[in-house]
PDB file of N, CA and C in Angstrom:
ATOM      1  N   UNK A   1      12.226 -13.209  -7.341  1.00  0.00           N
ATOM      2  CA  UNK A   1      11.717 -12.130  -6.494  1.00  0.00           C
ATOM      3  C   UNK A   1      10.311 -12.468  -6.026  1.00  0.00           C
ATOM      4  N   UNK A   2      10.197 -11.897  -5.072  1.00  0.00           N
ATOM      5  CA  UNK A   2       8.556 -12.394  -4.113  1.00  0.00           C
ATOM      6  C   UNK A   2       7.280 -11.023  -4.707  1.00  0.00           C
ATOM      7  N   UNK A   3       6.536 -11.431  -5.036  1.00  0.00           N
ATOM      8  CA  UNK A   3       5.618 -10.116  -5.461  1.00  0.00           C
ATOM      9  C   UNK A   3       5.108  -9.743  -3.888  1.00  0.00           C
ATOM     10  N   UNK A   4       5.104  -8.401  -3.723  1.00  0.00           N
ATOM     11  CA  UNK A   4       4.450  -7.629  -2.567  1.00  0.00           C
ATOM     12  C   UNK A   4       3.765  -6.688  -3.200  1.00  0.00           C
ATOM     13  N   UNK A   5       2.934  -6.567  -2.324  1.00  0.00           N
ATOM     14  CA  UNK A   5       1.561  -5.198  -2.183  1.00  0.00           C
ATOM     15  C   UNK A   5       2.285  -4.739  -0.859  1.00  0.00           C
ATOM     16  N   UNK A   6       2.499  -3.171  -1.193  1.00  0.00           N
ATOM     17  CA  UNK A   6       2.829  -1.988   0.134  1.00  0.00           C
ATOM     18  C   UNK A   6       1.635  -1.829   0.634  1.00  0.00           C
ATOM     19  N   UNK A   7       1.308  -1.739   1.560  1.00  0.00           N
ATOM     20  CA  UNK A   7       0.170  -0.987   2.574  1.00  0.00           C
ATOM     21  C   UNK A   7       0.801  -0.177   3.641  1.00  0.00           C
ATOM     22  N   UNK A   8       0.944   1.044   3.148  1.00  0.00           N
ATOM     23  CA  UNK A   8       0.619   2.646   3.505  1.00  0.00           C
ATOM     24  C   UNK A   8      -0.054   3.850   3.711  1.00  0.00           C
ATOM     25  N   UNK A   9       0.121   4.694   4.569  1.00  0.00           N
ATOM     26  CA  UNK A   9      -0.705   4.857   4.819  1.00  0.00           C
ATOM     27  C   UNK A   9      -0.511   6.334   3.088  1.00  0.00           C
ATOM     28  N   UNK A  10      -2.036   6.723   2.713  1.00  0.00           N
ATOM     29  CA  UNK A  10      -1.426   8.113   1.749  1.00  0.00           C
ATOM     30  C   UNK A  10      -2.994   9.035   2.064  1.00  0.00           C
ATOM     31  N   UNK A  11      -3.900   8.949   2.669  1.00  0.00           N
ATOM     32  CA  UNK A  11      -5.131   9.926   3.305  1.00  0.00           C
ATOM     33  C   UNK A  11      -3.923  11.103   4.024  1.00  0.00           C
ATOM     34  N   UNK A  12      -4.676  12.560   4.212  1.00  0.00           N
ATOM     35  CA  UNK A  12      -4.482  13.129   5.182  1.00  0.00           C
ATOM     36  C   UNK A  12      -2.851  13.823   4.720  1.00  0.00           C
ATOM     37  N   UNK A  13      -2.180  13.709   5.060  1.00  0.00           N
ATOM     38  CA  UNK A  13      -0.907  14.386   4.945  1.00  0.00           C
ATOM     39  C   UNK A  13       0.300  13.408   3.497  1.00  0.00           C
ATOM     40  N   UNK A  14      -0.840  13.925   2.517  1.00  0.00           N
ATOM     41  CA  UNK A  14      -0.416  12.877   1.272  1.00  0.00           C
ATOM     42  C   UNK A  14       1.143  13.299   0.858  1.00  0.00           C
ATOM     43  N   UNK A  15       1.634  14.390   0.737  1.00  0.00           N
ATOM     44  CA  UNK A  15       3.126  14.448   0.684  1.00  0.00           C
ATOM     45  C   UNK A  15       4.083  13.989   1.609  1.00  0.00           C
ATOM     46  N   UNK A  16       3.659  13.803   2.394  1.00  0.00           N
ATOM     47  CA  UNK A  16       4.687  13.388   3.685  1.00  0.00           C
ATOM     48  C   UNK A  16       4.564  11.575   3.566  1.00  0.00           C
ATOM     49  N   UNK A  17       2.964  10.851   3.355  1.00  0.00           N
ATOM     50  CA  UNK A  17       2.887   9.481   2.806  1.00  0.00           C
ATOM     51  C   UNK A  17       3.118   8.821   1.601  1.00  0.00           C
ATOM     52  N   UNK A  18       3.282  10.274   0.739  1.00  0.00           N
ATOM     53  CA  UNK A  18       4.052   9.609  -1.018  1.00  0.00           C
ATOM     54  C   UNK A  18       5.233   9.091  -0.793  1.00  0.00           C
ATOM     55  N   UNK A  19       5.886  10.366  -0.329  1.00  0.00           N
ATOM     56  CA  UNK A  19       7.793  10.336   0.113  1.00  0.00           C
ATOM     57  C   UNK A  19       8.082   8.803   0.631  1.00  0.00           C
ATOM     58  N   UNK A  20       6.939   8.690   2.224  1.00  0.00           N
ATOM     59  CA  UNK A  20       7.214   7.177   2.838  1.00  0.00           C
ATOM     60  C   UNK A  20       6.808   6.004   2.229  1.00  0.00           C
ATOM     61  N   UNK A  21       5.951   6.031   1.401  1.00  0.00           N
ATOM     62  CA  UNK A  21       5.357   4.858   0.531  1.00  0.00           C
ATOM     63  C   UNK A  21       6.362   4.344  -0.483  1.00  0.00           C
ATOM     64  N   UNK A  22       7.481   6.088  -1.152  1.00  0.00           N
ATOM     65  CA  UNK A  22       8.336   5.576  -1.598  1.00  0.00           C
ATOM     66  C   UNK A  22       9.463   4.644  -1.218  1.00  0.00           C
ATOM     67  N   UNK A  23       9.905   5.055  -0.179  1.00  0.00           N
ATOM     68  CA  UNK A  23      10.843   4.322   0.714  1.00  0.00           C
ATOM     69  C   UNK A  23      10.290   2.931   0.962  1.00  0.00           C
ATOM     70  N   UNK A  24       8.942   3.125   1.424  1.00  0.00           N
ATOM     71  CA  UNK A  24       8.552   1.335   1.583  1.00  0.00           C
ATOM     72  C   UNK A  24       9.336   0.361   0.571  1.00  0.00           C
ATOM     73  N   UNK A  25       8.863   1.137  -0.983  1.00  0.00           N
ATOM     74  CA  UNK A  25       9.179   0.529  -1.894  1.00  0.00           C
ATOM     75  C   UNK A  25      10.724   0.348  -2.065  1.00  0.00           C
ATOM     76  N   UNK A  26      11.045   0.606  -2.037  1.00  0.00           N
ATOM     77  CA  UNK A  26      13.056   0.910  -2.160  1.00  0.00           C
ATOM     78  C   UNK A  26      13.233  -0.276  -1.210  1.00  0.00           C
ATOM     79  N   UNK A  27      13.004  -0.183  -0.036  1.00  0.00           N
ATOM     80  CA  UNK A  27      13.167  -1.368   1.104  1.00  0.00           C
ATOM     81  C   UNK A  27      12.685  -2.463   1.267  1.00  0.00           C
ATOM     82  N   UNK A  28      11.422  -2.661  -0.214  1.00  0.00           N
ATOM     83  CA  UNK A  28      11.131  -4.132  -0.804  1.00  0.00           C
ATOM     84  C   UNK A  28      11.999  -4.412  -1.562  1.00  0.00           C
ATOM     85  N   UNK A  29      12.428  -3.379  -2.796  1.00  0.00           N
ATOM     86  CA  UNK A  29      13.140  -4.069  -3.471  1.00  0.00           C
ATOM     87  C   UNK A  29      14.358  -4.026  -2.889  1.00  0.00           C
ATOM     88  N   UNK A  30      14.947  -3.850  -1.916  1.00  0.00           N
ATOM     89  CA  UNK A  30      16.467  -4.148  -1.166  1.00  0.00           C
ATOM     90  C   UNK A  30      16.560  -5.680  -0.690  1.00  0.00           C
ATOM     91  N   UNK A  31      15.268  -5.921   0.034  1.00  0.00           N
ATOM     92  CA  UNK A  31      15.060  -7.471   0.376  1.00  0.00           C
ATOM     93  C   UNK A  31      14.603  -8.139  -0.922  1.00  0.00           C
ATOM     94  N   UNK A  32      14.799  -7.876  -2.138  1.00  0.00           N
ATOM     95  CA  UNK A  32      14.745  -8.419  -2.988  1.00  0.00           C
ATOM     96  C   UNK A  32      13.295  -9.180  -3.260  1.00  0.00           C
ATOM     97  N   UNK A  33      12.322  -8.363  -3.127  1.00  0.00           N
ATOM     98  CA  UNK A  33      10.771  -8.232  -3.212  1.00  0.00           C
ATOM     99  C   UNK A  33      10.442  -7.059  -4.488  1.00  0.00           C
ATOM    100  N   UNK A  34       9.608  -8.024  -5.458  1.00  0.00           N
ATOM    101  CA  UNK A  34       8.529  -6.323  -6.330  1.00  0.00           C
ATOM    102  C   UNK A  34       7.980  -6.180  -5.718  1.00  0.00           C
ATOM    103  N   UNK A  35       7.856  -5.011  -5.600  1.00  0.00           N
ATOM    104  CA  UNK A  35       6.591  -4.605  -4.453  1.00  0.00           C
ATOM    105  C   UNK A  35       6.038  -3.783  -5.461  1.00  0.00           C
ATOM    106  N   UNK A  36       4.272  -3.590  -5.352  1.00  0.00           N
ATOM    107  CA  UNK A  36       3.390  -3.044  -6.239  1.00  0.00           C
ATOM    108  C   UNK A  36       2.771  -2.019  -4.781  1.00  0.00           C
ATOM    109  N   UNK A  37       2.909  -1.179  -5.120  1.00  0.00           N
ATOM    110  CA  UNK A  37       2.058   0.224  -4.344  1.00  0.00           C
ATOM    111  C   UNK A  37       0.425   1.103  -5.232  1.00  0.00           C
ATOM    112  N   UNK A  38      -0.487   0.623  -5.132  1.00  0.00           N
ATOM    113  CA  UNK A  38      -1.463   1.048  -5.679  1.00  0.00           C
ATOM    114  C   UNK A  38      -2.067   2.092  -5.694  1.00  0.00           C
ATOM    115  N   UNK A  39      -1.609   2.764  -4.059  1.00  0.00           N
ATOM    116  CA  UNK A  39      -1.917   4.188  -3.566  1.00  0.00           C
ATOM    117  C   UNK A  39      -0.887   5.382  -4.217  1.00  0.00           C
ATOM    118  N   UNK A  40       0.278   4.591  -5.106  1.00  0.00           N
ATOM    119  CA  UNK A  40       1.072   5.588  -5.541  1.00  0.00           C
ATOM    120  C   UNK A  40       0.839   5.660  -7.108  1.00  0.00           C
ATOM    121  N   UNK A  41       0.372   4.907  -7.530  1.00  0.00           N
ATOM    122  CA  UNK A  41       0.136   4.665  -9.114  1.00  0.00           C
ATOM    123  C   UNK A  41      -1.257   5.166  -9.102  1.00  0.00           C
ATOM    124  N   UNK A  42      -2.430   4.601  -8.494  1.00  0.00           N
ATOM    125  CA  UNK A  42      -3.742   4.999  -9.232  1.00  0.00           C
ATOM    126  C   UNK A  42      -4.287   6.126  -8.829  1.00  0.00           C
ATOM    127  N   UNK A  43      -3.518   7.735  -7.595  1.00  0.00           N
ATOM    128  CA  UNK A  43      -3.838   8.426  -7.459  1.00  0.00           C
ATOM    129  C   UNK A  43      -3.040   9.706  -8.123  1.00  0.00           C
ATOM    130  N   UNK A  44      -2.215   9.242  -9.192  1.00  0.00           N
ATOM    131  CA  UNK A  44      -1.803  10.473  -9.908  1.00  0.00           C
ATOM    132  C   UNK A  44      -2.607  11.257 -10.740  1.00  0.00           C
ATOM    133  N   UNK A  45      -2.236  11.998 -11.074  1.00  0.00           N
ATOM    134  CA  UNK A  45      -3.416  12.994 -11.587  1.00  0.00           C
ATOM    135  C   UNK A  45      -3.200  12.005 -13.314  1.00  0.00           C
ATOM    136  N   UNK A  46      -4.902  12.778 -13.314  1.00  0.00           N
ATOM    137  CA  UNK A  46      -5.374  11.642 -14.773  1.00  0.00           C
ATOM    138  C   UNK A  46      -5.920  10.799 -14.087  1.00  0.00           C
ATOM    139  N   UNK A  47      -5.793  10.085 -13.402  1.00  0.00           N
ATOM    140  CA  UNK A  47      -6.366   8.430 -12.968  1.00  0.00           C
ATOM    141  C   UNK A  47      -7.418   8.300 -12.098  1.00  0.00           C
ATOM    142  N   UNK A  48      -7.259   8.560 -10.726  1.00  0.00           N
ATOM    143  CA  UNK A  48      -8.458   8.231 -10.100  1.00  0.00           C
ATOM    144  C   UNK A  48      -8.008   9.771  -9.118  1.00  0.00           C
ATOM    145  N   UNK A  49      -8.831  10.352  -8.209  1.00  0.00           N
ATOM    146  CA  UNK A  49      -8.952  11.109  -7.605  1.00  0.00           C
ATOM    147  C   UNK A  49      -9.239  10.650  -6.545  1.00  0.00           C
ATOM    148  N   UNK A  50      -8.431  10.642  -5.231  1.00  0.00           N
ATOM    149  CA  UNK A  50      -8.470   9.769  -3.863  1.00  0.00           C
ATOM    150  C   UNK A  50      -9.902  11.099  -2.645  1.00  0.00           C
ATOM    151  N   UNK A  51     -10.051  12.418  -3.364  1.00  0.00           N
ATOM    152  CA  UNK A  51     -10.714  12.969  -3.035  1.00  0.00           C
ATOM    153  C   UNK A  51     -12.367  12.804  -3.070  1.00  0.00           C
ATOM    154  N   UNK A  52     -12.702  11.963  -4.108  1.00  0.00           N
ATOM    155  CA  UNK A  52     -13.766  11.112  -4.981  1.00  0.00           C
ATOM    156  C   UNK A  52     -14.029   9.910  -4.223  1.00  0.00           C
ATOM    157  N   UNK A  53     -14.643  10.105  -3.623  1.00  0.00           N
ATOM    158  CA  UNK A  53     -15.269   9.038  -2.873  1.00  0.00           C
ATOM    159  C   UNK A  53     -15.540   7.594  -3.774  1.00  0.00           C
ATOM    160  N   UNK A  54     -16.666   7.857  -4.827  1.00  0.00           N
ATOM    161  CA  UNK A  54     -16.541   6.509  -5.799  1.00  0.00           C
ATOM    162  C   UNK A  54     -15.177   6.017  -6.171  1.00  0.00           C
ATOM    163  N   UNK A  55     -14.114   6.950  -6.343  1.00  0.00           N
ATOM    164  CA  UNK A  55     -12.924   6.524  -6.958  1.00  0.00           C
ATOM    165  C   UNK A  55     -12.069   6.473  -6.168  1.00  0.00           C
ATOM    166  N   UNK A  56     -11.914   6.649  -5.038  1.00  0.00           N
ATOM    167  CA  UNK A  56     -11.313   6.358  -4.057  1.00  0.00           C
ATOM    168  C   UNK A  56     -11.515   4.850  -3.763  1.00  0.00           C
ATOM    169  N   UNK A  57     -12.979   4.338  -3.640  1.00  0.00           N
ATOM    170  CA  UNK A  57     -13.246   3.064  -3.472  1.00  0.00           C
ATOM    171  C   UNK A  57     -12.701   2.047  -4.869  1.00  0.00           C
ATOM    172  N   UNK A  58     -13.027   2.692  -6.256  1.00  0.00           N
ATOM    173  CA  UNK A  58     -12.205   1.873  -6.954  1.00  0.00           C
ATOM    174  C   UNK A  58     -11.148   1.962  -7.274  1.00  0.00           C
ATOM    175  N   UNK A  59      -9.947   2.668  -6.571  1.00  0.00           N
ATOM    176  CA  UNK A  59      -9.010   2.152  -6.591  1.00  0.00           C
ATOM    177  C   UNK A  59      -8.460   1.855  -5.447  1.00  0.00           C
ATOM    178  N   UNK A  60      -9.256   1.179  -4.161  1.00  0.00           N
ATOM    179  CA  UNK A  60      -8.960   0.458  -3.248  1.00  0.00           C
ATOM    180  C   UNK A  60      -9.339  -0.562  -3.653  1.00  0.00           C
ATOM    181  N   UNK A  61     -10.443  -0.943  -4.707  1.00  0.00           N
ATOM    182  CA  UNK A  61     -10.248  -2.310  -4.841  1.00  0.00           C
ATOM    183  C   UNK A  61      -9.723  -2.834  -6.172  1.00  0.00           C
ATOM    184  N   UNK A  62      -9.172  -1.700  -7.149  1.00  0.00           N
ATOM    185  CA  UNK A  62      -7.922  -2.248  -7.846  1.00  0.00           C
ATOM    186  C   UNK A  62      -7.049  -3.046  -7.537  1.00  0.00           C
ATOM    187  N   UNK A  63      -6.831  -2.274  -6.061  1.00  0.00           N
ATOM    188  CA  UNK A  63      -5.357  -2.494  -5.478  1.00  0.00           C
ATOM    189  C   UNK A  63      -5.667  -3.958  -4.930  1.00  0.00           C
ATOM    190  N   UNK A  64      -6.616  -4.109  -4.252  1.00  0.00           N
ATOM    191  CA  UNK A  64      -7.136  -5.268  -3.632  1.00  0.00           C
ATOM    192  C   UNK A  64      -7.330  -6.420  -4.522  1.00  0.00           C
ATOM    193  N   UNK A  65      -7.817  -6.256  -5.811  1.00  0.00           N
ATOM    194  CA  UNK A  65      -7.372  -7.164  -6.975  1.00  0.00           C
ATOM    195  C   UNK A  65      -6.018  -7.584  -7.073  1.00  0.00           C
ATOM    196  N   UNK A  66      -5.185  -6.512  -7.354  1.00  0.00           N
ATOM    197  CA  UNK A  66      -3.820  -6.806  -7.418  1.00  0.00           C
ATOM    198  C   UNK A  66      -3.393  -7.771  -6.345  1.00  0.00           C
ATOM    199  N   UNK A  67      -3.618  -7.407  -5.121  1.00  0.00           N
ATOM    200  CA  UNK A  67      -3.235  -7.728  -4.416  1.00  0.00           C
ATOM    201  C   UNK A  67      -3.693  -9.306  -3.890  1.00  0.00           C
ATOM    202  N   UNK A  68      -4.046  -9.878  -4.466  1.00  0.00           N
ATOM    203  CA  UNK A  68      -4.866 -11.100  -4.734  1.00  0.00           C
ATOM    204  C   UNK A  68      -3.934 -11.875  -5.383  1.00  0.00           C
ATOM    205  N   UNK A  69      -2.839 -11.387  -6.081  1.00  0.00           N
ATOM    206  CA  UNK A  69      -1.972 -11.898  -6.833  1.00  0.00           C
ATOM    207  C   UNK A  69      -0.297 -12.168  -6.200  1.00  0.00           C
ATOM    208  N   UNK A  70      -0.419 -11.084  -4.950  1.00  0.00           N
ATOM    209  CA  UNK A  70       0.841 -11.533  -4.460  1.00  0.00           C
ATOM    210  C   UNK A  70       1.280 -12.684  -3.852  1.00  0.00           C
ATOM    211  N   UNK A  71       2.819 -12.538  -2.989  1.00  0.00           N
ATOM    212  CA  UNK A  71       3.177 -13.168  -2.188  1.00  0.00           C
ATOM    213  C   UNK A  71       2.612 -13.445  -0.911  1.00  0.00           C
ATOM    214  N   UNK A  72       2.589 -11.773  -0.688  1.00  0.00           N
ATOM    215  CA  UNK A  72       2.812 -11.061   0.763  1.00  0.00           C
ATOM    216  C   UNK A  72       2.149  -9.627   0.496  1.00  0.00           C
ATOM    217  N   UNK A  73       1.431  -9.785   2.009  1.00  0.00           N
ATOM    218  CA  UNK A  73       1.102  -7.754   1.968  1.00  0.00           C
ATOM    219  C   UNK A  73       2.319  -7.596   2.932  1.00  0.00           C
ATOM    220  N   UNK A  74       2.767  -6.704   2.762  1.00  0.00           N
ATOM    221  CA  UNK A  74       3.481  -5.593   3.576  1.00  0.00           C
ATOM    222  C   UNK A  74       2.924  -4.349   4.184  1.00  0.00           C
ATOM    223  N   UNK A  75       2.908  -4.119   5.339  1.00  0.00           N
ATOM    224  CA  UNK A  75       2.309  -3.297   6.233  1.00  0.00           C
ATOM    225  C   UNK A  75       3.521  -2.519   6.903  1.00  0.00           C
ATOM    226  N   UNK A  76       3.358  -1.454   6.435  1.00  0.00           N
ATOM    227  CA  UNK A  76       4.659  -0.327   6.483  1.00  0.00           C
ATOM    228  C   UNK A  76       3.618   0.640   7.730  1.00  0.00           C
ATOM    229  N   UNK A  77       4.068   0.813   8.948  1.00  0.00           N
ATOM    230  CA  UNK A  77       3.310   1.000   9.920  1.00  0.00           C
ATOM    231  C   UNK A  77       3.773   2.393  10.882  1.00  0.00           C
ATOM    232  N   UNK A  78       4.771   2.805  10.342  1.00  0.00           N
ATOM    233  CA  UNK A  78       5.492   3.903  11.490  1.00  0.00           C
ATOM    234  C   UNK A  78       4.927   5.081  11.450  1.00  0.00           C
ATOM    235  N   UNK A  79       3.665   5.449  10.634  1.00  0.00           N
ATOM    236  CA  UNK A  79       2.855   6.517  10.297  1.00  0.00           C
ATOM    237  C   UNK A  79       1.443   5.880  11.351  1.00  0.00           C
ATOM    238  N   UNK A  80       1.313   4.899  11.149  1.00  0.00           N
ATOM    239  CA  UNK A  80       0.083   3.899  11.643  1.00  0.00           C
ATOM    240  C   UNK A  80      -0.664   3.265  10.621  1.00  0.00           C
ATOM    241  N   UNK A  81      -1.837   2.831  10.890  1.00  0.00           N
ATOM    242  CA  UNK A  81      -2.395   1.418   9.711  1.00  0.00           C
ATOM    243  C   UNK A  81      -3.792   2.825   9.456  1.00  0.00           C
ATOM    244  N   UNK A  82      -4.215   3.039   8.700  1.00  0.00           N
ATOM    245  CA  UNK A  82      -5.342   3.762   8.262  1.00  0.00           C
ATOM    246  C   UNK A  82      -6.415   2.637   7.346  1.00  0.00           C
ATOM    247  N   UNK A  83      -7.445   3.284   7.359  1.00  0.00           N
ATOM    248  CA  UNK A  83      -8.924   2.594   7.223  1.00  0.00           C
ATOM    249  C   UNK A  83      -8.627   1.432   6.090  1.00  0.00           C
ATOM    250  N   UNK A  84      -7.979   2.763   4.771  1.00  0.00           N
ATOM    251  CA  UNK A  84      -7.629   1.277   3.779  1.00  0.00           C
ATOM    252  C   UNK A  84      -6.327   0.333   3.734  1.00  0.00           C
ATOM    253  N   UNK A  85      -5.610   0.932   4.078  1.00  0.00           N
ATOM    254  CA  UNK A  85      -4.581  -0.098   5.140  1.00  0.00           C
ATOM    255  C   UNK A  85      -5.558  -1.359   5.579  1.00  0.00           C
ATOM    256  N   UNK A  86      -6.508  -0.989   6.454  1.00  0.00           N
ATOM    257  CA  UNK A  86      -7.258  -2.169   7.025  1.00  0.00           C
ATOM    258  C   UNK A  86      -8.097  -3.221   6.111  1.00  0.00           C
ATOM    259  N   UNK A  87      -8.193  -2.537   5.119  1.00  0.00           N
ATOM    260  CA  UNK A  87      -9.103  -3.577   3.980  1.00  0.00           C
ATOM    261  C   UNK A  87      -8.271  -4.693   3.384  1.00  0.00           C
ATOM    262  N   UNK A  88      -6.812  -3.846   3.182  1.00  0.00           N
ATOM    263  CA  UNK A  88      -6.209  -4.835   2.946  1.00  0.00           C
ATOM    264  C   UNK A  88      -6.021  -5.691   3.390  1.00  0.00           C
ATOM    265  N   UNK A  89      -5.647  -5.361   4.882  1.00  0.00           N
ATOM    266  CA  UNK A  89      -5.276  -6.665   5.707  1.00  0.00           C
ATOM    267  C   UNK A  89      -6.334  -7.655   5.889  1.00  0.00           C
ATOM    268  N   UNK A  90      -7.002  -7.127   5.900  1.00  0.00           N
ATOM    269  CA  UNK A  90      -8.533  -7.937   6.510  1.00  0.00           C
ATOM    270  C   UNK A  90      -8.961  -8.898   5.267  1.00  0.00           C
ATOM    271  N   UNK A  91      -8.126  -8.385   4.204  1.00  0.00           N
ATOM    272  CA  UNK A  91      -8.658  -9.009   2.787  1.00  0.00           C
ATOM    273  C   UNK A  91      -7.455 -10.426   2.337  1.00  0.00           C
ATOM    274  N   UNK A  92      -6.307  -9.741   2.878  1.00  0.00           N
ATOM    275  CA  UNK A  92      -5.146 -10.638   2.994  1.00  0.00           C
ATOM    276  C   UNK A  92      -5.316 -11.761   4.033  1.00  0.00           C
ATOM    277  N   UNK A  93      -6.274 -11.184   4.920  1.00  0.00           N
ATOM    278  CA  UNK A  93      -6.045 -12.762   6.054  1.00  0.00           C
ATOM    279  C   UNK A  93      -7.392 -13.690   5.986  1.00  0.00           C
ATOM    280  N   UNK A  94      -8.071 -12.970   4.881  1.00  0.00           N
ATOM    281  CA  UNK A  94      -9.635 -13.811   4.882  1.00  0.00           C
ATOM    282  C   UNK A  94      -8.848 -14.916   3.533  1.00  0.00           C
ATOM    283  N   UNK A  95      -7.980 -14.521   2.885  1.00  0.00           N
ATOM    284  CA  UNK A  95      -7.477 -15.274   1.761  1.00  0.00           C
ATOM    285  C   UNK A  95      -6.392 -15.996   2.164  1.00  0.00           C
ATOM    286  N   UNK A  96      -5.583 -15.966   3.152  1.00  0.00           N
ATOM    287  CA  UNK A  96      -4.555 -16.085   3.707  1.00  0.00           C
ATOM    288  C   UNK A  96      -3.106 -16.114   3.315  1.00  0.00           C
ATOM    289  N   UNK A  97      -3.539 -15.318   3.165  1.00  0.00           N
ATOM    290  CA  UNK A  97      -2.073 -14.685   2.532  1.00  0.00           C
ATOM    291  C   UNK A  97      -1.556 -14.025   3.311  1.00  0.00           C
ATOM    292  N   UNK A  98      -0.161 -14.030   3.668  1.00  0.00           N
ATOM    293  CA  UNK A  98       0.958 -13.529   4.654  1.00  0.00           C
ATOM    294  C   UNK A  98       0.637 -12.359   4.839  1.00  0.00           C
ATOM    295  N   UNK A  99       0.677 -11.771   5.818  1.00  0.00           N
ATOM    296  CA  UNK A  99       0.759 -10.504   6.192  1.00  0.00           C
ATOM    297  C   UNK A  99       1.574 -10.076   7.071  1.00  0.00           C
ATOM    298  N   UNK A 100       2.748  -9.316   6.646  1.00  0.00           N
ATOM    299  CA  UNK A 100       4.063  -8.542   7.401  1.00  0.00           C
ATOM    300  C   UNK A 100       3.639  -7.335   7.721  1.00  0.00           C
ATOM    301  N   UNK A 101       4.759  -6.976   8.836  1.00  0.00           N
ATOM    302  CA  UNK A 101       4.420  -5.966   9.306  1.00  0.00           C
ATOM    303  C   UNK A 101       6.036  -5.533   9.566  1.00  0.00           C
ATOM    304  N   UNK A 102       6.072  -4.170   9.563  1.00  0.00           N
ATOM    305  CA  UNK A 102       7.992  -3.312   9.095  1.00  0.00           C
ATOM    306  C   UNK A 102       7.248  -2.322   9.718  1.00  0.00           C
ATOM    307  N   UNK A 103       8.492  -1.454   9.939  1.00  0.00           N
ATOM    308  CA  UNK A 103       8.692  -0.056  10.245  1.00  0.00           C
ATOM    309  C   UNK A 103      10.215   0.097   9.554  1.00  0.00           C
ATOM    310  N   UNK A 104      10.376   1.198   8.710  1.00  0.00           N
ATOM    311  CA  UNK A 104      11.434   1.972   8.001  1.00  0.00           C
ATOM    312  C   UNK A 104      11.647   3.237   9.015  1.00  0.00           C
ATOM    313  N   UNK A 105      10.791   3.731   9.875  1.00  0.00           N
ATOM    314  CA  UNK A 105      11.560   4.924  10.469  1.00  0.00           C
ATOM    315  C   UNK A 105      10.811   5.716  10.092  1.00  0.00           C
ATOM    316  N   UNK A 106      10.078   7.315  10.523  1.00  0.00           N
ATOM    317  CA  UNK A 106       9.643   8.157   9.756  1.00  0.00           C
ATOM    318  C   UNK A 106      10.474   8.931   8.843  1.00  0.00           C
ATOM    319  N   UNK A 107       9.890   9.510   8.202  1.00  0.00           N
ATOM    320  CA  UNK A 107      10.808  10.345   7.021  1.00  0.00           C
ATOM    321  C   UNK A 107      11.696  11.014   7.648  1.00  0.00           C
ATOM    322  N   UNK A 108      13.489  11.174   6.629  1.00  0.00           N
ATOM    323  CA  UNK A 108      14.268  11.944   7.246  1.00  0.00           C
ATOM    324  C   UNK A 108      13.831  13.507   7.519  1.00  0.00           C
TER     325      UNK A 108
END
């Protein structure tokens, strides 16, 4: 299996970007990819608070650690690319590491 980092969008209308972040994930592992989602793990309650500005930033660059380790970013885009969306990428192509780009459809 290929390790992936999801990049989604989850600011702003966070129930409607959990649901799709999930699906990202389902449709990595269909193409037979782990995919690691950081925006869905380090903003559950207990962990970091995406409302928290300091902690918002560290766990964009958790994720950005992690993500140092993959294959591939994946850029799940049918919502659009948002600010930390962009770190990633920008962080993925200064390292050069692949960067895809999908659309799944918006939520049913």
């Amino acid at each position: 299996m290929r390790l992936v980092v999801v990049e989604s969008p989850f600011a702003g209308d966070s129930e409607r970007n959990i649901i799709y972040a999930r699906r990202a994930m389902h449709d990595c592992i269909k193409r037979d990819e782990a995919p690691f989602a950081s925006h869905l793990l380090y903003t559950q309650p207990g962990i970091l608070d995406d409302n928290i500005p300091h902690e918002r930033t560290r766990g964009i660059e958790a994720g950005l650690a992690w993500g140092s380790k993959a294959d591939a970013i994946i850029i799940y885009e049918d919502y659009g690319i948002s600010d930390g969306m962009k770190m990633g990428i920008s962080r993925a192509r200064a390292a050069n590491r692949p960067v895809e780009h999908r659309t799944i459809g918006e939520n049913p």
